[in-house]
C-alpha atoms as a PDB file:
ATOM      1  CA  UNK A   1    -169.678 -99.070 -81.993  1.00  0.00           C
ATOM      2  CA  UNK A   2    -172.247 -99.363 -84.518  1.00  0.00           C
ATOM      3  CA  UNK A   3    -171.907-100.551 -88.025  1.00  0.00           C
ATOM      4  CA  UNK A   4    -174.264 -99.861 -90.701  1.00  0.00           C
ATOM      5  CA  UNK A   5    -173.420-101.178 -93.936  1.00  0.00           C
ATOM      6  CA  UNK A   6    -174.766-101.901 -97.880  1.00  0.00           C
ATOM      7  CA  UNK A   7    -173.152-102.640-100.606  1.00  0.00           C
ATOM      8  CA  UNK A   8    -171.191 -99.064-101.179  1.00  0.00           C
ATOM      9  CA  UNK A   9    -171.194 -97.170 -98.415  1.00  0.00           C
ATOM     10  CA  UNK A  10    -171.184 -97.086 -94.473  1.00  0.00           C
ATOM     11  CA  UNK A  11    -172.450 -95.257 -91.320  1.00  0.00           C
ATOM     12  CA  UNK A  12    -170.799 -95.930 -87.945  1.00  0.00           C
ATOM     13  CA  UNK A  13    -172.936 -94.817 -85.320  1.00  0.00           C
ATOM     14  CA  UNK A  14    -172.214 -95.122 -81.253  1.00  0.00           C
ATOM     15  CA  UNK A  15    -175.604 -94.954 -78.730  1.00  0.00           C
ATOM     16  CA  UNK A  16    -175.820 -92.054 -76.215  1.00  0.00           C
ATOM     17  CA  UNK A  17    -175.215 -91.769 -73.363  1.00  0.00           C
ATOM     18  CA  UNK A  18    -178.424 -92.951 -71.947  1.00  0.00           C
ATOM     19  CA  UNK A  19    -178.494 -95.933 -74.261  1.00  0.00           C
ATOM     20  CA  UNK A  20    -181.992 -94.498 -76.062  1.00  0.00           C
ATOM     21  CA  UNK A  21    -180.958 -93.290 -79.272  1.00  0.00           C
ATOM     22  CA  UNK A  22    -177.781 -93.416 -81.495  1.00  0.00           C
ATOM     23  CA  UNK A  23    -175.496 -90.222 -82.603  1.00  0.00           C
ATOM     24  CA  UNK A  24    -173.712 -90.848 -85.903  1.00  0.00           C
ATOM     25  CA  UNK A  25    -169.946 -90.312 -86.048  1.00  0.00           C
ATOM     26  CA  UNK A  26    -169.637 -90.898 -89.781  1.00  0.00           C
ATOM     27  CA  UNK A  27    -171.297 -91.471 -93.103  1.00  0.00           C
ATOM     28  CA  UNK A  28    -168.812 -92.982 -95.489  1.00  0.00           C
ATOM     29  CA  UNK A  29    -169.085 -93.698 -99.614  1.00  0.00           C
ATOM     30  CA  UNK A  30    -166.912 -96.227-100.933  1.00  0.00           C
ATOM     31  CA  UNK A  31    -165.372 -93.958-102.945  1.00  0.00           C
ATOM     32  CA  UNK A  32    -163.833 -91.966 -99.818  1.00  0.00           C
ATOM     33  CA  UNK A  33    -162.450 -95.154 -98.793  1.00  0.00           C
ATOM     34  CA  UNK A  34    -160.819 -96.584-101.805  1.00  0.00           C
ATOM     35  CA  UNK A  35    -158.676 -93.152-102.442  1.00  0.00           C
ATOM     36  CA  UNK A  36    -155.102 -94.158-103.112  1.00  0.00           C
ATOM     37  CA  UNK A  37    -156.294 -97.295-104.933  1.00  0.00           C
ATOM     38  CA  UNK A  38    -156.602 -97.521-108.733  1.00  0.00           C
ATOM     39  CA  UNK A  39    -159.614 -99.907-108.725  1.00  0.00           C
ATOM     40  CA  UNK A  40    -161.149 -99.333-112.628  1.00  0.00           C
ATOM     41  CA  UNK A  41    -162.673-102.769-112.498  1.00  0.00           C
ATOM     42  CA  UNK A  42    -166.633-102.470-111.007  1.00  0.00           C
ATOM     43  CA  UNK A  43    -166.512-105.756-109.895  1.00  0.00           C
ATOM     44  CA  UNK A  44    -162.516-105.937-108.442  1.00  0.00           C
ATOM     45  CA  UNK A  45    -164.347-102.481-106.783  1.00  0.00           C
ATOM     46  CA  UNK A  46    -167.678-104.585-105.311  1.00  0.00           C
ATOM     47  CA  UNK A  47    -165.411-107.648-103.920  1.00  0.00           C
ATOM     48  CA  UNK A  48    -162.977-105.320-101.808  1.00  0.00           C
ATOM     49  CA  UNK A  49    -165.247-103.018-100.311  1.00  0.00           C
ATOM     50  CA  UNK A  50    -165.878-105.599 -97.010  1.00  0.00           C
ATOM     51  CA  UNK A  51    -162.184-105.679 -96.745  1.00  0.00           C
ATOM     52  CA  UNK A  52    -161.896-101.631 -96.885  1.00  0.00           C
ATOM     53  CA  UNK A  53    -164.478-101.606 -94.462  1.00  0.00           C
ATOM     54  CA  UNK A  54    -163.159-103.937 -91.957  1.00  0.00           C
ATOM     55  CA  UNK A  55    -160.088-102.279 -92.373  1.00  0.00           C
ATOM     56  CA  UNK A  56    -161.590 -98.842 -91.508  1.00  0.00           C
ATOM     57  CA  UNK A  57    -163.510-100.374 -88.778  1.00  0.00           C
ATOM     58  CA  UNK A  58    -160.434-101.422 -87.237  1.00  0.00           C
ATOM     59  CA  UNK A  59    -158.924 -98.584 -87.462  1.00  0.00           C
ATOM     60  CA  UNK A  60    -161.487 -96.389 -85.011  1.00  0.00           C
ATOM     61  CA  UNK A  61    -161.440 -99.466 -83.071  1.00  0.00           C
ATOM     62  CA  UNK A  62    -157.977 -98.720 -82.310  1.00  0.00           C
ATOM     63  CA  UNK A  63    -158.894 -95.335 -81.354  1.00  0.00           C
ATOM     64  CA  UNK A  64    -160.780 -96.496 -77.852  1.00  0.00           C
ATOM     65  CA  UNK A  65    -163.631 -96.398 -76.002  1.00  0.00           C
ATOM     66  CA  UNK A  66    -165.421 -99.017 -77.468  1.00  0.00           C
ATOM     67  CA  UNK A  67    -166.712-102.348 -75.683  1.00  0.00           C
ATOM     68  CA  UNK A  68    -168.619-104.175 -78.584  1.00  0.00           C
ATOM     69  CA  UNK A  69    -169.432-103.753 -82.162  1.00  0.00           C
ATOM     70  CA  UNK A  70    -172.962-104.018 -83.693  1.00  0.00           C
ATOM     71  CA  UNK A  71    -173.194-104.869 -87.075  1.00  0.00           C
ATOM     72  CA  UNK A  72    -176.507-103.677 -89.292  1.00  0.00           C
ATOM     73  CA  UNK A  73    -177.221-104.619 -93.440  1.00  0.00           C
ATOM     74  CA  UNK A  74    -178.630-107.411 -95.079  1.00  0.00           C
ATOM     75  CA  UNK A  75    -177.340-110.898 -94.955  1.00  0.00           C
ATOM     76  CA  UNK A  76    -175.342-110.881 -97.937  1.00  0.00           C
ATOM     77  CA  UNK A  77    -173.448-107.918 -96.515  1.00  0.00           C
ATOM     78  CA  UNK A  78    -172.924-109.119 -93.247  1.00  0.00           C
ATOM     79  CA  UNK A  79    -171.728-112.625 -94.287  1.00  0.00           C
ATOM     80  CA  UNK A  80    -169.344-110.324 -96.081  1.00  0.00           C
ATOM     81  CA  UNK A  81    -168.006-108.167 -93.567  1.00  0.00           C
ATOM     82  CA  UNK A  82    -167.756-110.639 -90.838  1.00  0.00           C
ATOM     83  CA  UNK A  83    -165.249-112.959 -92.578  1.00  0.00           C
ATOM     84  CA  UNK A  84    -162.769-109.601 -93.012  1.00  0.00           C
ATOM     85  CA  UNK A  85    -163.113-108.440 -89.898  1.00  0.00           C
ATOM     86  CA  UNK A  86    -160.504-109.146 -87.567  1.00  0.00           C
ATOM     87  CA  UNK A  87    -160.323-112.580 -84.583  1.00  0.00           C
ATOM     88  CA  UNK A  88    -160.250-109.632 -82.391  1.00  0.00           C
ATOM     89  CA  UNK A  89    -163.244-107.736 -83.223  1.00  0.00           C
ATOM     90  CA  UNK A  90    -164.793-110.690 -84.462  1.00  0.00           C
ATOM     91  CA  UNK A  91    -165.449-112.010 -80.668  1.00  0.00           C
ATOM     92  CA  UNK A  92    -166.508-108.529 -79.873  1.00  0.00           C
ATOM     93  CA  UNK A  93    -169.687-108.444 -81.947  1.00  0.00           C
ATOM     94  CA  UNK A  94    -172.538-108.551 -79.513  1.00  0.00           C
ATOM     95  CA  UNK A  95    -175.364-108.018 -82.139  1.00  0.00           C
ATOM     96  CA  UNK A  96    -176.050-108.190 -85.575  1.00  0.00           C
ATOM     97  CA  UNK A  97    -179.372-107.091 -87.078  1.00  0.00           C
ATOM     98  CA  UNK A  98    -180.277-108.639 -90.738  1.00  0.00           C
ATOM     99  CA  UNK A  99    -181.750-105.072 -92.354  1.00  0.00           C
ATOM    100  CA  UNK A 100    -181.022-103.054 -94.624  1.00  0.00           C
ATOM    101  CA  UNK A 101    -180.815 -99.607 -93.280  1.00  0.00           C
ATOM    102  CA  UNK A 102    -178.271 -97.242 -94.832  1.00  0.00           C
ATOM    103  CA  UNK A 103    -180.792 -94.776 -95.914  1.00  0.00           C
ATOM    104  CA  UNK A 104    -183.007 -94.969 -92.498  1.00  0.00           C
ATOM    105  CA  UNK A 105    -183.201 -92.147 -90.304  1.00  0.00           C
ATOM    106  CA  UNK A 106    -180.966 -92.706 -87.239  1.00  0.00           C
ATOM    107  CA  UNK A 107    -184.560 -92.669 -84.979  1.00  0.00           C
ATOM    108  CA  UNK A 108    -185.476 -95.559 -86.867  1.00  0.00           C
ATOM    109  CA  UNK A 109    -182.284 -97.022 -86.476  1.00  0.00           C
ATOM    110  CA  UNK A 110    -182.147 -97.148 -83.002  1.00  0.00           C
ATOM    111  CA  UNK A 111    -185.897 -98.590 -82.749  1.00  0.00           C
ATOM    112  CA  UNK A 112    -184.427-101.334 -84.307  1.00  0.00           C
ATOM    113  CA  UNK A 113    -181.810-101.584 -82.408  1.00  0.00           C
ATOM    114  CA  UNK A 114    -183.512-101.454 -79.252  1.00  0.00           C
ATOM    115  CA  UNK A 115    -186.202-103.990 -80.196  1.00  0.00           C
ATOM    116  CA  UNK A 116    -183.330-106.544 -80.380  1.00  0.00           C
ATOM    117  CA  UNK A 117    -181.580-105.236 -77.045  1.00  0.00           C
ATOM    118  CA  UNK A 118    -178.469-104.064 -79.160  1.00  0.00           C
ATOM    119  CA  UNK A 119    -178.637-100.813 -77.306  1.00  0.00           C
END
């Protein structure tokens, strides 16, 4: 599992089959994520998002067929993220790359990825 983040959304890709390039399973807005929550405050808003997205992350973690989790945004993000995620899925991140790439095309993507052996 793949996880590209920024500050208000995600994209959680997985690598084909042949480990060259990367297929994305889902493109997700903060917004889609915090539905159910009454969050008016911007900043209240800014400061959960890691959690929501740990949380989410675990959840299609849960689902199977994963091995390892590859995390992808800038340091500031990551830093973020990685203290919400989970012990478990914590010691099951086998890369991390320190770009931001939310907006990059998923070829691009996996160049990057590939360059540091993360697929």
């Amino acid at each position: 599992m793949i996880l590209v983040a920024a500050d208000r959304d995600l994209r959680l890709l997985v690598s084909d089959d042949a480990g060259e390039g990367v297929m994305e399973l889902r493109h997700i807005r903060a917004a889609d994520l915090e539905r159910g929550e009454v969050l008016a405050d911007p900043d209240a808003r800014a400061a959960r998002f890691p959690k929501m997205v740990a949380d989410f992350v675990e959840s299609e973690w849960r689902k199977g067929g994963y091995d390892r989790l590859t995390l992808v945004a800038r340091a500031s993000v990551l830093g973020e993220m990685k203290r919400e995620l989970p012990d478990r899925l914590r010691d099951r991140v086998a890369a991390v790359l320190d770009r931001e790439m939310i907006d990059r095309p998923l070829r691009e993507i996996a160049g990057q990825l590939r360059a540091v052996h993360a697929i």
